[in-house]
Protein backbone atom coordinates (compact mmCIF):
# COMPACT_ATOMS: atom_id res chain seq x y z
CA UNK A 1 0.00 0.00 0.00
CA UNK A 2 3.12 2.55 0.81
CA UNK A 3 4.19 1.49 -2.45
CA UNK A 4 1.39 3.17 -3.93
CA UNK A 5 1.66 5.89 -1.75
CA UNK A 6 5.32 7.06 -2.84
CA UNK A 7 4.58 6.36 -6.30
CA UNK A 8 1.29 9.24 -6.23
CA UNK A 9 3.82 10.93 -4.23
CA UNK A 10 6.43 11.11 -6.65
CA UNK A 11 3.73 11.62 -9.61
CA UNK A 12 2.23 14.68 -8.10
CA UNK A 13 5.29 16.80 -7.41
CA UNK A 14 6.16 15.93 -10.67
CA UNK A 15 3.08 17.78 -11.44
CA UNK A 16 3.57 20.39 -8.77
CA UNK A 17 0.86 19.55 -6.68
CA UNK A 18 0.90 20.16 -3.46
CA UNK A 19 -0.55 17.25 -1.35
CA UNK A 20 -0.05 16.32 2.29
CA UNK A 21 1.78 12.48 3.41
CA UNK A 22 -0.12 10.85 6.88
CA UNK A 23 1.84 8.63 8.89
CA UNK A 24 1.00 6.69 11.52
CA UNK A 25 3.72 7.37 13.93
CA UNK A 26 2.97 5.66 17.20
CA UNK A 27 0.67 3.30 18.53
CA UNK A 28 0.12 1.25 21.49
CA UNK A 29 -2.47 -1.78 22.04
CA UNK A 30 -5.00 -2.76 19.48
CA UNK A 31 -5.14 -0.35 16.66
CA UNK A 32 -6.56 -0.69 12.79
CA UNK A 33 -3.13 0.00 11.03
CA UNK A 34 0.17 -0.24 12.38
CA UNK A 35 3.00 2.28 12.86
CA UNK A 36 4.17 3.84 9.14
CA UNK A 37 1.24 3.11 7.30
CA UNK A 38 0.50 6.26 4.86
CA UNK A 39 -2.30 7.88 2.87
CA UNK A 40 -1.69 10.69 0.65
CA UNK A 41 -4.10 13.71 0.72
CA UNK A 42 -4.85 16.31 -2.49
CA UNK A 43 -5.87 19.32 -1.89
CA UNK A 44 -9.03 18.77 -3.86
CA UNK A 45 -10.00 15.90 -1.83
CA UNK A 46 -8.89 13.14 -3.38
CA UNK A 47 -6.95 10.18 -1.85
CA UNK A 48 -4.35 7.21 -2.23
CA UNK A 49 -3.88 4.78 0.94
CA UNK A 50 -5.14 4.41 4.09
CA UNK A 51 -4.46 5.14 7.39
CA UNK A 52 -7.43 2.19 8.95
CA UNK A 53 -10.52 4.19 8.02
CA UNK A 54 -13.03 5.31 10.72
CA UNK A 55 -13.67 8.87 12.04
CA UNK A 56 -10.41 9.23 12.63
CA UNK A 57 -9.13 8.62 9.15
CA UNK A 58 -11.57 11.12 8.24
CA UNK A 59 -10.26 13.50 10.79
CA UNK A 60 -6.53 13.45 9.51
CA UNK A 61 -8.00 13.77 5.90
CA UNK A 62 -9.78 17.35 6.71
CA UNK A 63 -6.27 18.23 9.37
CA UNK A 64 -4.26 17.05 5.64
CA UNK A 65 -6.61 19.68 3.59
CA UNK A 66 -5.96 21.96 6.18
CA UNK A 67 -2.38 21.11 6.19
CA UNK A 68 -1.27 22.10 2.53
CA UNK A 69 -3.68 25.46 2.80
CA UNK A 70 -1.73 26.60 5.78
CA UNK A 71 1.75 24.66 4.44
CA UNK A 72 2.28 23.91 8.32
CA UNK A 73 2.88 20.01 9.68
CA UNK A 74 0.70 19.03 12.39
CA UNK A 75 0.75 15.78 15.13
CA UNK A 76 -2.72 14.41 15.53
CA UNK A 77 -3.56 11.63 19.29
CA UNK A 78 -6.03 9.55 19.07
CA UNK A 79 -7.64 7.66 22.05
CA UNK A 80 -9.25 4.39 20.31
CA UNK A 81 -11.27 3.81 23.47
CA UNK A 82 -14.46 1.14 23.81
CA UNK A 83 -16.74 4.47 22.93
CA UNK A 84 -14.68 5.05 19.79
CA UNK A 85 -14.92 1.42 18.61
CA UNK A 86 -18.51 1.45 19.34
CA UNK A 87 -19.03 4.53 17.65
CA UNK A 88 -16.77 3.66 14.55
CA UNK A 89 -17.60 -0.05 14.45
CA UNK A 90 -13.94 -0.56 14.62
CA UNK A 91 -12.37 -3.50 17.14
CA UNK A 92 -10.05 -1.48 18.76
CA UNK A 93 -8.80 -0.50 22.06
CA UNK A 94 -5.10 1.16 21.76
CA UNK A 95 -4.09 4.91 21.18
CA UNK A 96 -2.27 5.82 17.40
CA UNK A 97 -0.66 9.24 16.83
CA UNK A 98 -0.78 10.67 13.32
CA UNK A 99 2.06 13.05 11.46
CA UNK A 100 0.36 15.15 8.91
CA UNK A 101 3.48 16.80 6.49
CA UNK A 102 2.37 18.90 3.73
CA UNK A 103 4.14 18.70 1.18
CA UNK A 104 5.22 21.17 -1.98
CA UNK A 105 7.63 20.64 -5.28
CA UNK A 106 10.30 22.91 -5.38
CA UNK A 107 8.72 26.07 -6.14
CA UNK A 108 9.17 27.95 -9.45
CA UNK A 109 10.92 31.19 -9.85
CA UNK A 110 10.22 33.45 -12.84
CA UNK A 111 12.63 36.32 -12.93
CA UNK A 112 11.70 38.44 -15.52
CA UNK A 113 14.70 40.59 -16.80
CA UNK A 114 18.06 39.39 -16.99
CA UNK A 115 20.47 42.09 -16.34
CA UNK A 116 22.57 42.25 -13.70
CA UNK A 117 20.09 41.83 -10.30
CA UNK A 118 17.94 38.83 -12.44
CA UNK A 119 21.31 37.25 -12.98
CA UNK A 120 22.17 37.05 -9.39
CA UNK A 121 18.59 36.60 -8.51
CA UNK A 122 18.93 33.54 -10.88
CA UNK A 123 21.77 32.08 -9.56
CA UNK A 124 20.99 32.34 -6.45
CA UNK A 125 17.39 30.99 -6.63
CA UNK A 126 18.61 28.09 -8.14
CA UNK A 127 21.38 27.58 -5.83
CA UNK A 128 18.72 27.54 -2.75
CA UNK A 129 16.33 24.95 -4.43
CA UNK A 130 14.13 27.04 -6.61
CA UNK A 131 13.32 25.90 -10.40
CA UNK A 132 14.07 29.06 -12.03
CA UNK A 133 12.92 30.10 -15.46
CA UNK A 134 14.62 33.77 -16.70
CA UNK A 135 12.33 35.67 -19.27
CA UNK A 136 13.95 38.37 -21.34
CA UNK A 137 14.26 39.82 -25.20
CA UNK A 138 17.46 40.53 -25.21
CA UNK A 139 20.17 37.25 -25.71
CA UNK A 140 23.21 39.36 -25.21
CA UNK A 141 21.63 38.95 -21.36
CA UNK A 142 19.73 36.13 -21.36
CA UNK A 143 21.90 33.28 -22.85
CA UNK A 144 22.75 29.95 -21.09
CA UNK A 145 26.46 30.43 -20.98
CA UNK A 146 25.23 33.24 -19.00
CA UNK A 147 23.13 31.50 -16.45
CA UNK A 148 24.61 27.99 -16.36
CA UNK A 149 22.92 24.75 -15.94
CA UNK A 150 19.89 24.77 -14.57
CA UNK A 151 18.25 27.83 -15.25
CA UNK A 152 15.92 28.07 -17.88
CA UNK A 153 16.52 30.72 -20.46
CA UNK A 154 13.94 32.31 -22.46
CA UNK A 155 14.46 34.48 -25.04
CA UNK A 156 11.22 36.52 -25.88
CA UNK A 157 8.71 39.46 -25.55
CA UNK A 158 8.07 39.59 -22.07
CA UNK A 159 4.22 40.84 -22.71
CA UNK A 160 4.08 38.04 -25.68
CA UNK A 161 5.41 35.32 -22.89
CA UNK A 162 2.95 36.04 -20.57
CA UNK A 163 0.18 36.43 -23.14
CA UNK A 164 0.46 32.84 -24.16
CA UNK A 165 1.90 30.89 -20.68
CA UNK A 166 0.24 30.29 -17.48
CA UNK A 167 2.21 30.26 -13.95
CA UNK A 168 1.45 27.69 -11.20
CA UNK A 169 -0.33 29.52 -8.70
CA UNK A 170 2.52 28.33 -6.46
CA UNK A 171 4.92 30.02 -8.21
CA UNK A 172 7.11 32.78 -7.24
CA UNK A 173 7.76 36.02 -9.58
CA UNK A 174 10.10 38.72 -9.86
CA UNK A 175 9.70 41.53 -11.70
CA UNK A 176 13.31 43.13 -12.34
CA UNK A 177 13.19 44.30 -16.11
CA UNK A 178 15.63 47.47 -17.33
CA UNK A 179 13.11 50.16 -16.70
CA UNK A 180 9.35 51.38 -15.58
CA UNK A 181 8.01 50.69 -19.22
CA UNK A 182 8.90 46.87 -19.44
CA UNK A 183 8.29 46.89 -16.00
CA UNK A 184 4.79 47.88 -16.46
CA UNK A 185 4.16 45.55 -19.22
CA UNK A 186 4.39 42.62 -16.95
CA UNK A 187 2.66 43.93 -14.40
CA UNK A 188 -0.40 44.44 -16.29
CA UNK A 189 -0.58 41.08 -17.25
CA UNK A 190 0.63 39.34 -13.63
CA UNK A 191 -1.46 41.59 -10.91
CA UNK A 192 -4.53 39.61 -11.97
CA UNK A 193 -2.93 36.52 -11.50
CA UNK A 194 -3.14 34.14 -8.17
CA UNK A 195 0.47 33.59 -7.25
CA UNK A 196 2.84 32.49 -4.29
CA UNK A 197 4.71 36.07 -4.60
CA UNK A 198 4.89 38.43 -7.38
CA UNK A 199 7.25 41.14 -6.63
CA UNK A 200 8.50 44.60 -7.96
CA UNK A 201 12.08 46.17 -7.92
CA UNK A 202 12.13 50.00 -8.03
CA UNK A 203 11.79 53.27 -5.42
CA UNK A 204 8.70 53.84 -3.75
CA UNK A 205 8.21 56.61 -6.01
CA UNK A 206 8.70 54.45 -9.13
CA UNK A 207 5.86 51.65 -7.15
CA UNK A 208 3.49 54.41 -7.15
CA UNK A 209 3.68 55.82 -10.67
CA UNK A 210 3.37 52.05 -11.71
CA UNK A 211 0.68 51.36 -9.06
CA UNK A 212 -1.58 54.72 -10.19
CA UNK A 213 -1.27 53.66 -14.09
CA UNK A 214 -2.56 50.45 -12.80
CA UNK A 215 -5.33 51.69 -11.78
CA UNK A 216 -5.91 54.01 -14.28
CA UNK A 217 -6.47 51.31 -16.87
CA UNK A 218 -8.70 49.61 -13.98
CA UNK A 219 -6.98 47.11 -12.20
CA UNK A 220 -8.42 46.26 -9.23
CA UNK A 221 -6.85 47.73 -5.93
CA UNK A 222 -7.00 44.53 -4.14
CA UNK A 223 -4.60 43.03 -6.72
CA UNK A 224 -2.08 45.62 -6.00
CA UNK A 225 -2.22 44.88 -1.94
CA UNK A 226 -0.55 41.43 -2.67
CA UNK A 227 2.33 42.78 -4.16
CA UNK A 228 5.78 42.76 -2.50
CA UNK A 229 6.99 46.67 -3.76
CA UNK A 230 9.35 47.70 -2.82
CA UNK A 231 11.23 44.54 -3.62
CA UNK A 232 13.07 42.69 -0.67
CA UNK A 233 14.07 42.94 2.59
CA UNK A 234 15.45 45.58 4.30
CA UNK A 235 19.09 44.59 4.78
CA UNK A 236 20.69 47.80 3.50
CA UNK A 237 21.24 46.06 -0.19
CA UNK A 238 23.43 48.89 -2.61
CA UNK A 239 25.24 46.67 -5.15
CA UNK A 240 23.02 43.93 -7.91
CA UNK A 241 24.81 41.40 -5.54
CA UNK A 242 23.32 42.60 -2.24
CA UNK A 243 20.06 43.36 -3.52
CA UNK A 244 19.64 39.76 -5.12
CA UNK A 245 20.82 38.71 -1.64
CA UNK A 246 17.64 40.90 -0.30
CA UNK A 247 15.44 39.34 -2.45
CA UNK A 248 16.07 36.07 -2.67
CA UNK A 249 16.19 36.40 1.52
CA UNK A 250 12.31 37.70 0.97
CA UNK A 251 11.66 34.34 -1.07
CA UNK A 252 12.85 32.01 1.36
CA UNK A 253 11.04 33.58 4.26
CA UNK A 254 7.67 33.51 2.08
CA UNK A 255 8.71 30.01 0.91
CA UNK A 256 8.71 29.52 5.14
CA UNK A 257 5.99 31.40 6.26
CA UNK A 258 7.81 33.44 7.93
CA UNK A 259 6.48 37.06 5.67
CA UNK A 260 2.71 36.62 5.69
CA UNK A 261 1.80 39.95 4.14
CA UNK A 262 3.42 42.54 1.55
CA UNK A 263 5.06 45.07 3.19
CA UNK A 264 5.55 43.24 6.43
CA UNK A 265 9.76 43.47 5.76
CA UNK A 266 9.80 46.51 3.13
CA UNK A 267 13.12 47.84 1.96
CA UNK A 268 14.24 51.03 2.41
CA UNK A 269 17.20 50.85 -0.47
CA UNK A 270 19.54 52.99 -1.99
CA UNK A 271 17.69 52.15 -5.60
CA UNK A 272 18.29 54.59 -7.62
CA UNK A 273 21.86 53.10 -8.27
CA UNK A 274 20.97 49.83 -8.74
CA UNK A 275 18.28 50.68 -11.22
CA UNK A 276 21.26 52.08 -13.57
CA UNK A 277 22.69 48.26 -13.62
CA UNK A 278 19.67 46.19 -13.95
C-alpha cells in the first residue's frame, strides 16, 4: 500500500501539486493500522492509501486539507477507546498518533529581466532549491552560458510570454526588467494573477507611478495589496549582488511562512543606483 503511496507521491510533485503524506507514527495496544502506514491527501479531496478508516481517518484527511492550505505540519492523538470502537464499528482498544506533512515541489521562480540583479537573482534561486525560469528579449543577457545549468533561459517578448503561458499559482515572480516601461508591461498582465509572490524592484516613487497607471487602466486595488513593492528585505542592499541577496532572503522567508503579508519586511534601499545596472 506505501508502495502506492510514494509512487502518487512522486507523480504529483512531478506535477507540482501540493498534497499532504499521513503517517502513523505511534501506537500502542489494538489499533486498525500499524506504525508507518501512509495515505496521501490532495488538496481537492482526493486520496491514495489508508491510514485504517473510521472517524479518525476522516479527521486526519480534513487536518491534511488543512495542512497544505496553511503549508504547516501538524501531530494528531487519538484515544481508540471502547466508545470510539462502538461509535466507529472498529475492534479497537489502543491509542495511534498521526504526522500530517504537507508537502510542496520545489517552487518555481520566474525572474523576468536578466540584467545584472535577475542574474544574481537567478543564480541564487537556483542555488537555494528554486526551479528558475529567466524571461527576457534581449540574448546578449539572457543566454545559457550566461546563467549555467539549470536555469531556464527564455528568449522573448516579455508581454508576448505572458500572453500565451500560465504560472502555477505556487509560483514565485520577480519583476526586475531594465526600466518602468517593461516593467509595467508585466505587471499588467501578472497583478490579476493568483500567485505564491509576485514582486517589484524600483523606489517607492517608481511603485506608485506604476501602481496609479494600474489603476488608471482599472486594475483592481485589491490586486495591487498582494504585491511585495518595494522589492526585498530591508538589509541595507546597494550593489546587484546585495540586492539579489535581499530578495532572494524575501523568497525564502515567504517560501517559510515566515512574511505573511506585503510590506511586512519593506526595503528602504539605496535604488536609484541599482536601477542604472539592472
Amino acid at each position: 500500500m506505501n508502495q502506492e503511496v510514494f509512487s502518487a507521491l512522486n507523480d504529483a510533485l512531478q506535477r507540482g501539486e501540493e498534497v499532504a503524506l499521513v503517517t502513523i507514527v505511534s501506537s500502542t495496544g489494538s489499533t486498525p493500522q500499524r506504525v508507518g502506514a501512509k495515505m496521501l491527501v490532495y488538496a481537492d479531496g482526493r486520496t491514495v492509501g489508508t491510514i485504517g478508516g473510521g472517524c479518525y481517518e476522516n479527521e486526519s484527511f480534513w487536518k491534511a486539507r488543512e495542512a497544505i492550505k496553511n503549508r504547516t505540519p501538524v501531530t494528531m492523538k487519538f484515544d481508540l477507546n471502547d466508545d470510539f470502537a462502538q461509535e466507529t464499528g472498529l475492534v479497537c482498544g489502543g491509542q495511534m498518533e498521526v504526522f500530517i506533512e504537507p508537502v510542496e515541489p520545489s517552487p518555481e521562480l520566474y525572474v523576468f529581466g536578466a540584467g545584472h540583479v535577475g542574474h544574481f537573482v537567478a543564480k541564487m534561486g537556483h542555488e537555494v532549491g528554486f526551479r528558475v525560469h529567466v524571461i527576457d528579449d534581449r540574448e546578449k543577457f539572457a543566454n545559457s552560458e550566461r546563467f549555467g545549468e539549470g536555469i531556464e533561459v527564455v528568449v522573448e517578448d516579455i508581454p508576448a510570454w505572458l500572453e500565451s503561458h500560465q504560472l502555477p499559482p505556487t509560483s514565485y515572480a520577480v519583476i526586475v526588467t531594465r526600466g518602468h516601461t517593461h516593467d509595467l508591461d508585466a505587471m499588467r498582465s501578472l497583478s490579476a494573477r493568483q500567485l505564491r509572490y509576485l514582486g517589484l524592484i524600483g523606489s517607492k516613487a517608481k511603485v506608485k507611478r506604476i501602481f496609479d497607471a494600474l489603476l488608471e487602466e482599472g486594475v483592481a486595488s485589491e490586486s495591487l495589496k498582494v504585491i511585495h513593492a518595494p522589492i526585498g528585505l530591508d538589509i541595507g542592499a546597494i550593489t546587484p549582488q546585495e540586492i539579489a541577496v535581499s530578495i532572494v532572503a524575501e523568497l525564502i522567508a515567504v517560501k517559510h511562512g515566515k512574511i505573511s503579508e506585503p510590506g511586512t519586511a519593506a526595503v528602504s534601499m539605496r535604488w536609484d543606483g541599482a536601477l542604472a545596472k539592472r
